[in-house]
C-alpha atoms as a PDB file:
ATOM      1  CA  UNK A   1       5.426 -10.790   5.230  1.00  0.00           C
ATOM      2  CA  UNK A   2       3.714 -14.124   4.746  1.00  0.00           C
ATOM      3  CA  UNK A   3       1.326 -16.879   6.165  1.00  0.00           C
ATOM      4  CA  UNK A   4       2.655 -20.415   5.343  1.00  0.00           C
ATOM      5  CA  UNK A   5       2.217 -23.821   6.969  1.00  0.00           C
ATOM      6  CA  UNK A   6       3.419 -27.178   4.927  1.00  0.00           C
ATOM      7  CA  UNK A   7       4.939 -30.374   5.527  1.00  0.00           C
ATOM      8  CA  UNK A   8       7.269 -30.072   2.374  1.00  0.00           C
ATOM      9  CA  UNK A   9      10.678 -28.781   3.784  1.00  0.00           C
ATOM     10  CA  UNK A  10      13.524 -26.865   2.414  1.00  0.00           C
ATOM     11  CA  UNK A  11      15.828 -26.534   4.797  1.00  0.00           C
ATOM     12  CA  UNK A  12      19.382 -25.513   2.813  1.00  0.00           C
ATOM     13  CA  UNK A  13      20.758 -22.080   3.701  1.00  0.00           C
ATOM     14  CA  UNK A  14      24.021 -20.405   3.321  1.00  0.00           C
ATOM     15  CA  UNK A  15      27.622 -21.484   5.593  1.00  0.00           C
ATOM     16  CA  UNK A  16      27.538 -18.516   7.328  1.00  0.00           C
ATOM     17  CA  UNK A  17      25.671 -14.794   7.624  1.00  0.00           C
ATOM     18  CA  UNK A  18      27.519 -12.193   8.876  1.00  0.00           C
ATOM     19  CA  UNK A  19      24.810  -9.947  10.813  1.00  0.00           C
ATOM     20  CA  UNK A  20      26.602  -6.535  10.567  1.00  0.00           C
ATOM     21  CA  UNK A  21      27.087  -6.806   6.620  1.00  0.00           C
ATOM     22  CA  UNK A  22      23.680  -8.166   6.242  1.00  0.00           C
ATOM     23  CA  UNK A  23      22.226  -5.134   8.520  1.00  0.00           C
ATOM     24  CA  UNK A  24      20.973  -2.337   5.751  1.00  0.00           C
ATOM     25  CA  UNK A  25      18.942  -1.446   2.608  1.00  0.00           C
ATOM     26  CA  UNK A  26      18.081  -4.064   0.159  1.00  0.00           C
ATOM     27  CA  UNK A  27      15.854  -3.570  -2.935  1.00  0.00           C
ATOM     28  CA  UNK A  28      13.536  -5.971  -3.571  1.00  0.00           C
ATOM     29  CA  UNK A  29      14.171  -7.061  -7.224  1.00  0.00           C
ATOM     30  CA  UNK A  30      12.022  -9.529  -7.802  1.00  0.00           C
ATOM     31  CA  UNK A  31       9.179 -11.806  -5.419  1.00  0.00           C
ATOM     32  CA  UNK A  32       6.921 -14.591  -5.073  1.00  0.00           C
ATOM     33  CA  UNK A  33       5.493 -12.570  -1.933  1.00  0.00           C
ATOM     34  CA  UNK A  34       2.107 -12.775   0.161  1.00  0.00           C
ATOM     35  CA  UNK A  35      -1.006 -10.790  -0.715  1.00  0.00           C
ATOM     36  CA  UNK A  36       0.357  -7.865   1.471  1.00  0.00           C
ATOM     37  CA  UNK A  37       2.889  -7.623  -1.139  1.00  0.00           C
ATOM     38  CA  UNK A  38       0.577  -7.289  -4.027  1.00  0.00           C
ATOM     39  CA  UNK A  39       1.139  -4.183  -6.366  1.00  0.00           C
ATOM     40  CA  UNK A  40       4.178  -3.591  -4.499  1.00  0.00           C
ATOM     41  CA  UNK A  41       6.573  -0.928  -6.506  1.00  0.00           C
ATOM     42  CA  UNK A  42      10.115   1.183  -5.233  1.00  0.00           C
ATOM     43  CA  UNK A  43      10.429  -1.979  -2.590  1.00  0.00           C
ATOM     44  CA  UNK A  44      13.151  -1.738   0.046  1.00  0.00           C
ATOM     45  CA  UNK A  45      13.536  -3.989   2.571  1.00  0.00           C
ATOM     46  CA  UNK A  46      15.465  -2.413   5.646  1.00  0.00           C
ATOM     47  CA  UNK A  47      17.043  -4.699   8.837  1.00  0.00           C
ATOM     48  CA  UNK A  48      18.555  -3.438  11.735  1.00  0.00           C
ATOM     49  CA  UNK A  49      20.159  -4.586  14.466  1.00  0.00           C
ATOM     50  CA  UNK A  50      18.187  -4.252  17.804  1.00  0.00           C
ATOM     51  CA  UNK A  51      21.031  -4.620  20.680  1.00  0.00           C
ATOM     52  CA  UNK A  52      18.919  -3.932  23.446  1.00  0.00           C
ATOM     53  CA  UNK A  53      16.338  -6.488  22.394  1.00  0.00           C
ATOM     54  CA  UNK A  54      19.059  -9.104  20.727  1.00  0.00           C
ATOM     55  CA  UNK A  55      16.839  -9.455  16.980  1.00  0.00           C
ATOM     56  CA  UNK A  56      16.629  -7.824  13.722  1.00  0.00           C
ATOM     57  CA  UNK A  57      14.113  -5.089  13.050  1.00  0.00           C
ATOM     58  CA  UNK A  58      12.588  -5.247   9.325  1.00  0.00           C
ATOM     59  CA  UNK A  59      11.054  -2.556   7.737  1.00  0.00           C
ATOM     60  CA  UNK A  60       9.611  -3.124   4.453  1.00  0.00           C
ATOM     61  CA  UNK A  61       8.481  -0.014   2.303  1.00  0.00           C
ATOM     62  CA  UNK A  62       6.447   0.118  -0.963  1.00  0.00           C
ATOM     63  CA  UNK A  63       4.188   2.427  -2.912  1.00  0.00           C
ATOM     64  CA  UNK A  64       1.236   0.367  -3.710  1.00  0.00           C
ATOM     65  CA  UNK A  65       0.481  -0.425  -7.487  1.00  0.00           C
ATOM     66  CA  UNK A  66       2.104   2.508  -8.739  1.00  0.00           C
ATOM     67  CA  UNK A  67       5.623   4.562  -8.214  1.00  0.00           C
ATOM     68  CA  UNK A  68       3.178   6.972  -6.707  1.00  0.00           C
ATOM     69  CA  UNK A  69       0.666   4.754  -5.018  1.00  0.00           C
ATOM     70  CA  UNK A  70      -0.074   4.847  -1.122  1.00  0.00           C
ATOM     71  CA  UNK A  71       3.064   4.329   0.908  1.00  0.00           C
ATOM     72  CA  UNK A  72       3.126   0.809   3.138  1.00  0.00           C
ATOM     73  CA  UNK A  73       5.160   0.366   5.820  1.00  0.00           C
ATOM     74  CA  UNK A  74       5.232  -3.355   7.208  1.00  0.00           C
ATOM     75  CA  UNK A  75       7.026  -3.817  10.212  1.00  0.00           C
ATOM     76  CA  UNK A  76       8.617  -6.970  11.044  1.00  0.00           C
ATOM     77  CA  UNK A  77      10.788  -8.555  13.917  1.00  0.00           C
ATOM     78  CA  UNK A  78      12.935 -11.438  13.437  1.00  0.00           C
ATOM     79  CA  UNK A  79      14.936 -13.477  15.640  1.00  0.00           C
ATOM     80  CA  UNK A  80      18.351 -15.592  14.672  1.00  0.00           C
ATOM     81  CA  UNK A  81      17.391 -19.116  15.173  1.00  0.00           C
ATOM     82  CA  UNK A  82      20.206 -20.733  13.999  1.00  0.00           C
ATOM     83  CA  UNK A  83      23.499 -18.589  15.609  1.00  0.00           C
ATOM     84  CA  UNK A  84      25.979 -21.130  14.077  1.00  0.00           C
ATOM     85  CA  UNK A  85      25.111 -19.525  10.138  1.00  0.00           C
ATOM     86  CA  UNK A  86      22.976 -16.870  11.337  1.00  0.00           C
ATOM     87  CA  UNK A  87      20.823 -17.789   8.428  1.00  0.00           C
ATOM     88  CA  UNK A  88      18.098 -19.476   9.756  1.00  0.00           C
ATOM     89  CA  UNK A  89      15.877 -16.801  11.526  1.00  0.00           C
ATOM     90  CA  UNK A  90      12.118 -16.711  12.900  1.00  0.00           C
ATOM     91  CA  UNK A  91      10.085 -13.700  11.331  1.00  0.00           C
ATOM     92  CA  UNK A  92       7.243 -12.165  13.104  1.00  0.00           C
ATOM     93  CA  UNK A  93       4.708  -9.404  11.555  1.00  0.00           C
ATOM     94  CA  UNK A  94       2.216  -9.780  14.149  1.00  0.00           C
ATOM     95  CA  UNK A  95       2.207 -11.776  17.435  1.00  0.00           C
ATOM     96  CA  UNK A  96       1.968 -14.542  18.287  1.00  0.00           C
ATOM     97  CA  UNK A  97       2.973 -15.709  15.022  1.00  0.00           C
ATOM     98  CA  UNK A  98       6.459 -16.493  14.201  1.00  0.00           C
ATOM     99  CA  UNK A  99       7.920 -17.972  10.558  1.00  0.00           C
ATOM    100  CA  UNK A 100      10.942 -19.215   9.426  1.00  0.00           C
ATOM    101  CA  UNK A 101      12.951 -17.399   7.074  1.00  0.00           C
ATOM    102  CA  UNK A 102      16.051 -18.616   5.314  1.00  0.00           C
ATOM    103  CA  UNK A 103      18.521 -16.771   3.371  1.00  0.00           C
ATOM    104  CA  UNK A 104      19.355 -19.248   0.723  1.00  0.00           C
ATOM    105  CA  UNK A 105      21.328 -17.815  -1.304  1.00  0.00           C
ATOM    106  CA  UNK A 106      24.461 -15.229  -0.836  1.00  0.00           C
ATOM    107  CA  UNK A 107      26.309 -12.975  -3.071  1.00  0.00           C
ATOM    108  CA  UNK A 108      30.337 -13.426  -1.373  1.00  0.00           C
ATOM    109  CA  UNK A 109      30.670  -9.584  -1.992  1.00  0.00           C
ATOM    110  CA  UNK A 110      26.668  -8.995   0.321  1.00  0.00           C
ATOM    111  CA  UNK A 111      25.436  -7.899  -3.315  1.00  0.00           C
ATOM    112  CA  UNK A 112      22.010  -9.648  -3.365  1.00  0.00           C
ATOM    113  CA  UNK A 113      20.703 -12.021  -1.440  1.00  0.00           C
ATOM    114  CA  UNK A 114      17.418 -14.828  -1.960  1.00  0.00           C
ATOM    115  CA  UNK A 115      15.427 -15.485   1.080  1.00  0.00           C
ATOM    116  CA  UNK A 116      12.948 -18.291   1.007  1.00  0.00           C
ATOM    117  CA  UNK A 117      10.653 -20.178   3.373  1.00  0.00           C
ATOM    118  CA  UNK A 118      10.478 -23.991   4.137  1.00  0.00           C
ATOM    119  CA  UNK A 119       7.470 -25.227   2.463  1.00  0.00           C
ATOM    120  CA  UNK A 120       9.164 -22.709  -1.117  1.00  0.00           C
ATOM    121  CA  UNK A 121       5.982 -20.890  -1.378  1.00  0.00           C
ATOM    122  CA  UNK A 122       7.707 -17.642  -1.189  1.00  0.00           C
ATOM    123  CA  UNK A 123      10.762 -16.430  -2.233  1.00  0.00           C
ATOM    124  CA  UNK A 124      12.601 -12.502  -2.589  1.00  0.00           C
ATOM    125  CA  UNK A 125      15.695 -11.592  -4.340  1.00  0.00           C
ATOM    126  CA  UNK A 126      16.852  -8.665  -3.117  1.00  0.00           C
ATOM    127  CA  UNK A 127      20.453  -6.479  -4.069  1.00  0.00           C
ATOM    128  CA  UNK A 128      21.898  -3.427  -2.230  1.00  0.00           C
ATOM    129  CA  UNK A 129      21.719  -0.801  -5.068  1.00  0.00           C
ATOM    130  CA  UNK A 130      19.158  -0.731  -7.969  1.00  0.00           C
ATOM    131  CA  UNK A 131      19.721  -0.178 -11.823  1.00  0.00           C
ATOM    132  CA  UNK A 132      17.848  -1.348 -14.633  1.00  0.00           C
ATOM    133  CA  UNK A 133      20.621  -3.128 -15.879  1.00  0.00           C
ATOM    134  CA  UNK A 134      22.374  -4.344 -12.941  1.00  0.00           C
ATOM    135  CA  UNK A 135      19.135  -5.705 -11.902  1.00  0.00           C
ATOM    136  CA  UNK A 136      18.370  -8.003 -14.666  1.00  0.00           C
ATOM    137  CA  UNK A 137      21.485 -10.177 -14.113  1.00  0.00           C
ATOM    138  CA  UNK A 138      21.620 -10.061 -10.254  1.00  0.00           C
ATOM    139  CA  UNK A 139      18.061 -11.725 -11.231  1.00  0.00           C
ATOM    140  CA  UNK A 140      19.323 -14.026 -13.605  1.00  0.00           C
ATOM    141  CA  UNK A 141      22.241 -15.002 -11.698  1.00  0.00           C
ATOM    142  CA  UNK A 142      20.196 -15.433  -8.083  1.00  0.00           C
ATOM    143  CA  UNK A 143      17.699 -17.829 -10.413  1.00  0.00           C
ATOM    144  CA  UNK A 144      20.334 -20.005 -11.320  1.00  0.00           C
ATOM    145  CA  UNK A 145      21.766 -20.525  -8.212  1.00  0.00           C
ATOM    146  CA  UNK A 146      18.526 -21.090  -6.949  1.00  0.00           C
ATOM    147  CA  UNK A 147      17.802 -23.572  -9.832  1.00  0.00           C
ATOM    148  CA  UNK A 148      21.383 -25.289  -9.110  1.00  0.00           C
ATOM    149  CA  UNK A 149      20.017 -25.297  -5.141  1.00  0.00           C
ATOM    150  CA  UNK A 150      16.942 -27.145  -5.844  1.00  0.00           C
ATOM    151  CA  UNK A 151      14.498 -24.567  -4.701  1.00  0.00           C
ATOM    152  CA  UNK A 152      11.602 -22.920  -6.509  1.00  0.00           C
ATOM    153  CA  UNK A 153      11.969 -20.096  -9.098  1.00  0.00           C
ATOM    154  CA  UNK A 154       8.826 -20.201 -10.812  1.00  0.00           C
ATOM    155  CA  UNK A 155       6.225 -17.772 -10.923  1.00  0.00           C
ATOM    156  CA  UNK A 156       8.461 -14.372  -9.616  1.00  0.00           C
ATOM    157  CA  UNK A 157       7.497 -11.335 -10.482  1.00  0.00           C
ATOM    158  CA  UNK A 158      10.043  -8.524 -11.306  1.00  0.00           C
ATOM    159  CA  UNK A 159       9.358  -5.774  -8.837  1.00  0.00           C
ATOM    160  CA  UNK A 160       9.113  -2.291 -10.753  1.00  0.00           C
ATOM    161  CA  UNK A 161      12.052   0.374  -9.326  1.00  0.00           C
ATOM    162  CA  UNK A 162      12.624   3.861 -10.637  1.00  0.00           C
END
């Protein structure tokens, strides 16, 4: 989903990620996301467990600009590349490019979750089921753990579900 390079390095991620509860849907809440991203509305962000290859296969959907725009489908591959948390992976949306992609933040419960990237330039909060309200404070609660964590909140933008 992106293309990054920087020296500045955030490198903090969660204890511990267990695979199998992270495996699923997740709706994309709220972004500072790449120009494929742009317009994005409905956005779900799918990962599955590939056995037979050993890596997590992403599928991110959106309707471009609108709740009826143009379906995207981005597909992604991503590799674990730290097995001791499981929360340090390599992501790959076309080869032979690989980038790093940390889940920062954790909900205890596998609520919503904030991945980020090294150099902070991007960052997605994503929760398991959407609602207006429900939304708004898994935002506001993700941003200030992110604040308390040190790494970038500004500039999201609040990705529109119905």
């Amino acid at each position: 989903m992106f293309l990054s390079c920087s020296t500045t390095t955030y490198d903090k991620t969660v204890a511990y990620v267990d695979i199998d509860r992270f495996m699923g849907d997740w709706f994309v809440l709220a972004a500072r996301g790449t120009f494929l991203e742009d317009g994005q509305h409905n956005s779900i962000e799918t990962y599955t467990w590939n056995e037979k290859e050993k890596r997590i296969d992403v599928k991110f959907v959106f309707n471009k600009y609108s709740f009826d725009g143009e379906k995207k489908v981005l597909r992604q591959k991503a590799w674990i590349e730290n097995s001791q948390t499981n929360a340090h992976w390599k992501i790959q949306l076309f080869w032979p490019l690989k980038f790093d992609y940390l889940v920062i933040a954790l909900d205890p419960n596998y609520e919503w979750v904030a991945i980020g990237v090294p150099d902070e330039k991007y960052l997605w909060i994503m929760s398991r089921k959407y609602s207006k309200a429900h939304s708004s404070k898994i935002v506001a609660n993700a941003i200030r753990e992110l604040d308390s964590l040190g790494y970038s909140t500004r500039e999201l933008i609040l990705i529109p579900h119905h």
